[in-house]
C-alpha atoms as a PDB file:
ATOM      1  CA  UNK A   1     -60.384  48.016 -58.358  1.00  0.00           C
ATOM      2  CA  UNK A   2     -61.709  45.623 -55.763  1.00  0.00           C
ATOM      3  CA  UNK A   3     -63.252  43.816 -58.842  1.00  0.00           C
ATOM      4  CA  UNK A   4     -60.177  43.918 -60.673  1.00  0.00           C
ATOM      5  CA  UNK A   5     -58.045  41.853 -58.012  1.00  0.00           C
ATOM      6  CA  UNK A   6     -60.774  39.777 -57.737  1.00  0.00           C
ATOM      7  CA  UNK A   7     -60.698  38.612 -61.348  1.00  0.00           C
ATOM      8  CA  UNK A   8     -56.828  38.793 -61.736  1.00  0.00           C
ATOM      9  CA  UNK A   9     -55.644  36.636 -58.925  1.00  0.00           C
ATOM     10  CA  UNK A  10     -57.251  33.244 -60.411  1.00  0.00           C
ATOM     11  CA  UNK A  11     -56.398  34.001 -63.887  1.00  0.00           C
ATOM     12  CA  UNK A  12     -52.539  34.546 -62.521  1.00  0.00           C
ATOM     13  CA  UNK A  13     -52.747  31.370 -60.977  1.00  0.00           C
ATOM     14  CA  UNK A  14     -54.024  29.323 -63.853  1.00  0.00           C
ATOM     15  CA  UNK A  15     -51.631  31.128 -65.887  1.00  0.00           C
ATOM     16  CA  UNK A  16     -48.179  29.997 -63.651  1.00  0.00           C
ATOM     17  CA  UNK A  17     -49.947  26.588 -63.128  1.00  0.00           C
ATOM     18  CA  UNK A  18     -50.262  26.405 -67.494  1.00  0.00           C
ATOM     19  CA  UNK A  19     -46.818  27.603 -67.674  1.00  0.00           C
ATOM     20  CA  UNK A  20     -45.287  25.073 -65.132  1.00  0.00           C
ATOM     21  CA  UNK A  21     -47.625  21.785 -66.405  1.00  0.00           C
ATOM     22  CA  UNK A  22     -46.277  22.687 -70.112  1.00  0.00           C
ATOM     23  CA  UNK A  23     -45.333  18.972 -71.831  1.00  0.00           C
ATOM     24  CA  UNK A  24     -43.573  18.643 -75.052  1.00  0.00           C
ATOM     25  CA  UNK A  25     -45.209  16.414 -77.175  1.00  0.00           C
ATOM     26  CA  UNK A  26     -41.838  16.517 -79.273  1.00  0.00           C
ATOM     27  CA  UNK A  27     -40.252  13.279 -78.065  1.00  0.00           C
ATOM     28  CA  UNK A  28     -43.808  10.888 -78.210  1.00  0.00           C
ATOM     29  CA  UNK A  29     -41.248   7.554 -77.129  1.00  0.00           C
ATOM     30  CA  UNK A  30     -40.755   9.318 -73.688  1.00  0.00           C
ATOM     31  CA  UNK A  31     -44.855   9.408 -73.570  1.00  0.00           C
ATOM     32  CA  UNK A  32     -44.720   5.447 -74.579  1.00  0.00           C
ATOM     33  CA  UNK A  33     -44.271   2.143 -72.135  1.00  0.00           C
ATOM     34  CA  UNK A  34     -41.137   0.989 -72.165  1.00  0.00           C
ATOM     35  CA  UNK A  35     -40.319  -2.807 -71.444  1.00  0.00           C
ATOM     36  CA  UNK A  36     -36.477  -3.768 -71.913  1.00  0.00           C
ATOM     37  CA  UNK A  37     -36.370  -1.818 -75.589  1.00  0.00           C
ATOM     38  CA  UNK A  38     -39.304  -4.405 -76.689  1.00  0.00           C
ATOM     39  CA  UNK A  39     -42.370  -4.091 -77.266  1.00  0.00           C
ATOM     40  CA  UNK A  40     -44.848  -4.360 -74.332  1.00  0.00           C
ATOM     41  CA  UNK A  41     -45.893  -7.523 -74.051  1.00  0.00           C
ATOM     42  CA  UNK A  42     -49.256  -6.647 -71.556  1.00  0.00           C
ATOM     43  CA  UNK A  43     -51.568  -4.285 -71.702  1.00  0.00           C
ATOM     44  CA  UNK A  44     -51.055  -0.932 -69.703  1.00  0.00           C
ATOM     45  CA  UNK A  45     -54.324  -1.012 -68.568  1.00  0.00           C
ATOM     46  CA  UNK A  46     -55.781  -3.652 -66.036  1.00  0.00           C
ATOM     47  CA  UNK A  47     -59.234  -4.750 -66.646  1.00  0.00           C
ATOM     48  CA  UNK A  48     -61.767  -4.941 -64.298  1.00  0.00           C
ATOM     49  CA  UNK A  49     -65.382  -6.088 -64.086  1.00  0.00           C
ATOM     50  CA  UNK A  50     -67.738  -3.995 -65.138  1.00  0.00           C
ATOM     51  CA  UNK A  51     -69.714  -5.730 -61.997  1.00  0.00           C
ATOM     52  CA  UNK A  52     -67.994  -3.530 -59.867  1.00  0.00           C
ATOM     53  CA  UNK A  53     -68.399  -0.012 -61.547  1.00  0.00           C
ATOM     54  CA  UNK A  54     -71.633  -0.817 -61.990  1.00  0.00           C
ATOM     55  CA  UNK A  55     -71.858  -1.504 -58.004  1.00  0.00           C
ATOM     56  CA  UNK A  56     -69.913   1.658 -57.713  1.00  0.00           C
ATOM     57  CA  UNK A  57     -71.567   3.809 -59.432  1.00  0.00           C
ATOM     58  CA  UNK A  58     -75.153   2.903 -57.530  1.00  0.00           C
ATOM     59  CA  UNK A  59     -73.331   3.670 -54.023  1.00  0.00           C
ATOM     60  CA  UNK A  60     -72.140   6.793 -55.121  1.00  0.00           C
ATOM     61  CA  UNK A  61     -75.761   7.712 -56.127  1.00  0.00           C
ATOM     62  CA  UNK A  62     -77.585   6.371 -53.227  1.00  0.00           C
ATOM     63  CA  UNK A  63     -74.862   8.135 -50.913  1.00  0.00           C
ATOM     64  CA  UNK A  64     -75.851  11.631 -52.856  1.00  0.00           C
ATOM     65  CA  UNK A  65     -78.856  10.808 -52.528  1.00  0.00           C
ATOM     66  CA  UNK A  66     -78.441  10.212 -48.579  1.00  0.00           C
ATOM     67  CA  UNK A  67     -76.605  13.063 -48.191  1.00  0.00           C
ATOM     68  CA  UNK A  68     -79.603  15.098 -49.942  1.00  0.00           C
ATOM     69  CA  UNK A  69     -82.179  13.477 -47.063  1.00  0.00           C
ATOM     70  CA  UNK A  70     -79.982  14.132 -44.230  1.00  0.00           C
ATOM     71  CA  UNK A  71     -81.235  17.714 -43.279  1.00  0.00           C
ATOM     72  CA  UNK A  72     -85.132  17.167 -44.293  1.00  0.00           C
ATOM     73  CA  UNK A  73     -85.711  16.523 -40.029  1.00  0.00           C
ATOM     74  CA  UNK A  74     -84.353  19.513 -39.357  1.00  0.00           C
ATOM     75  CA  UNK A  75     -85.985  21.362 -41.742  1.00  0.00           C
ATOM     76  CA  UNK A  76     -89.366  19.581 -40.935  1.00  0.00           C
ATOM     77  CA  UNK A  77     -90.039  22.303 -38.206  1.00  0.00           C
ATOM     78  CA  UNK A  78     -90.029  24.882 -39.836  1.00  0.00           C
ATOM     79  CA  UNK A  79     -93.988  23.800 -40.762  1.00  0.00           C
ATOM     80  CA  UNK A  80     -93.381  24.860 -44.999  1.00  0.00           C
ATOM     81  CA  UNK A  81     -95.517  22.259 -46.952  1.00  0.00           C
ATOM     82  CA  UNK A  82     -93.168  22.861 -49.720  1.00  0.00           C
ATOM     83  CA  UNK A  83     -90.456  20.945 -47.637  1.00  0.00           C
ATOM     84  CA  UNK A  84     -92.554  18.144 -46.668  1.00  0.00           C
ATOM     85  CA  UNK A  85     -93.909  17.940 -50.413  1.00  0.00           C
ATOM     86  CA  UNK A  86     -89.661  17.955 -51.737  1.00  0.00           C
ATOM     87  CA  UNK A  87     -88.733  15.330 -49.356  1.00  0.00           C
ATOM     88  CA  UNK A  88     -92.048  13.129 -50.627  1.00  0.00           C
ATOM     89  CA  UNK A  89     -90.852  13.565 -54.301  1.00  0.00           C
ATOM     90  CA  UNK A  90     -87.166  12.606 -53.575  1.00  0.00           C
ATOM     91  CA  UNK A  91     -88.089   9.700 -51.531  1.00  0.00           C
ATOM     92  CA  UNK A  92     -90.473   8.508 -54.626  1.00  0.00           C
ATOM     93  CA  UNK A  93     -87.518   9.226 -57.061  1.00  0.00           C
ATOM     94  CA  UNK A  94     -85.164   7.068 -54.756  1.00  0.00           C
ATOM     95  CA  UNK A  95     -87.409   4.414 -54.282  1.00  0.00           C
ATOM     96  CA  UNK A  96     -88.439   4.458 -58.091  1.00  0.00           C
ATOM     97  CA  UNK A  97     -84.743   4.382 -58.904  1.00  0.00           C
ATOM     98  CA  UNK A  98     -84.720   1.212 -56.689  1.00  0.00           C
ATOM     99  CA  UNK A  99     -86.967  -0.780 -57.991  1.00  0.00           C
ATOM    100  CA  UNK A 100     -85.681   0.180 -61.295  1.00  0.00           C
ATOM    101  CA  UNK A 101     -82.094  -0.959 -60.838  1.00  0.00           C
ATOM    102  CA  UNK A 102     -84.000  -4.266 -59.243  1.00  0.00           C
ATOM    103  CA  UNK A 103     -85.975  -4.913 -61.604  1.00  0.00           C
ATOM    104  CA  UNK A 104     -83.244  -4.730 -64.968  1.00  0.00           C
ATOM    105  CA  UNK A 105     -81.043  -6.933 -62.544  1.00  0.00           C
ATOM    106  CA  UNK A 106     -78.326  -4.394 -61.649  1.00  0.00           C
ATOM    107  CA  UNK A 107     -78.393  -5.653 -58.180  1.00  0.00           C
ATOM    108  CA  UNK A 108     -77.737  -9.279 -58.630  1.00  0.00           C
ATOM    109  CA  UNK A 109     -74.105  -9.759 -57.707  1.00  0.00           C
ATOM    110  CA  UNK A 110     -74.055 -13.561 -58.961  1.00  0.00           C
ATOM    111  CA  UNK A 111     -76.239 -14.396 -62.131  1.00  0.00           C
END
């Protein structure tokens, strides 16, 4: 029974969330931009320099990868060589992912 509620509860929720977030795709010119009853005259969509997602993107994986290397000094004492051998491999693969994204150029802001 326990089991039962368990299982029932989400599915009820995703079920009043699918009724509520229900859009008719009937009317499509409420879905399009409108401008003044003309066509749009600018993109909807603002570009941006790949230069930055690209810069982006790195952070977000060296911050992971941060976050991952955070508790190794904690876990040092507990004296498992299988610890001390994990936190050698990631610091390889972080350093090797380094010198990668050096070496193809991804780090040069100005080229």
């Amino acid at each position: 029974m326990k089991l039962l509620t368990i299982i029932m509860i989400p599915f009820t929720i995703f079920f009043i969330f699918f009724l509520i977030s229900f859009k008719s795709f009937l009317n499509k010119e409420k879905l399009s931009p409108f401008e003044c009853g003309f066509d749009p005259f600018s993109l909807s969509r603002v570009p941006f320099s790949l230069k930055f997602f690209l810069i982006a993107i790195i952070f977000l994986i060296f911050d992971i990868e941060i976050v991952i290397i955070l508790p190794f000094p904690l876990l040092f004492f507990n004296k498992n060589m299988m610890f001390l051998i994990t936190f050698i491999i990631i610091n390889i693969l972080i350093s090797w992912g380094l010198i990668y994204e050096w070496k193809k150029g991804m780090l040069e802001w100005l080229k």
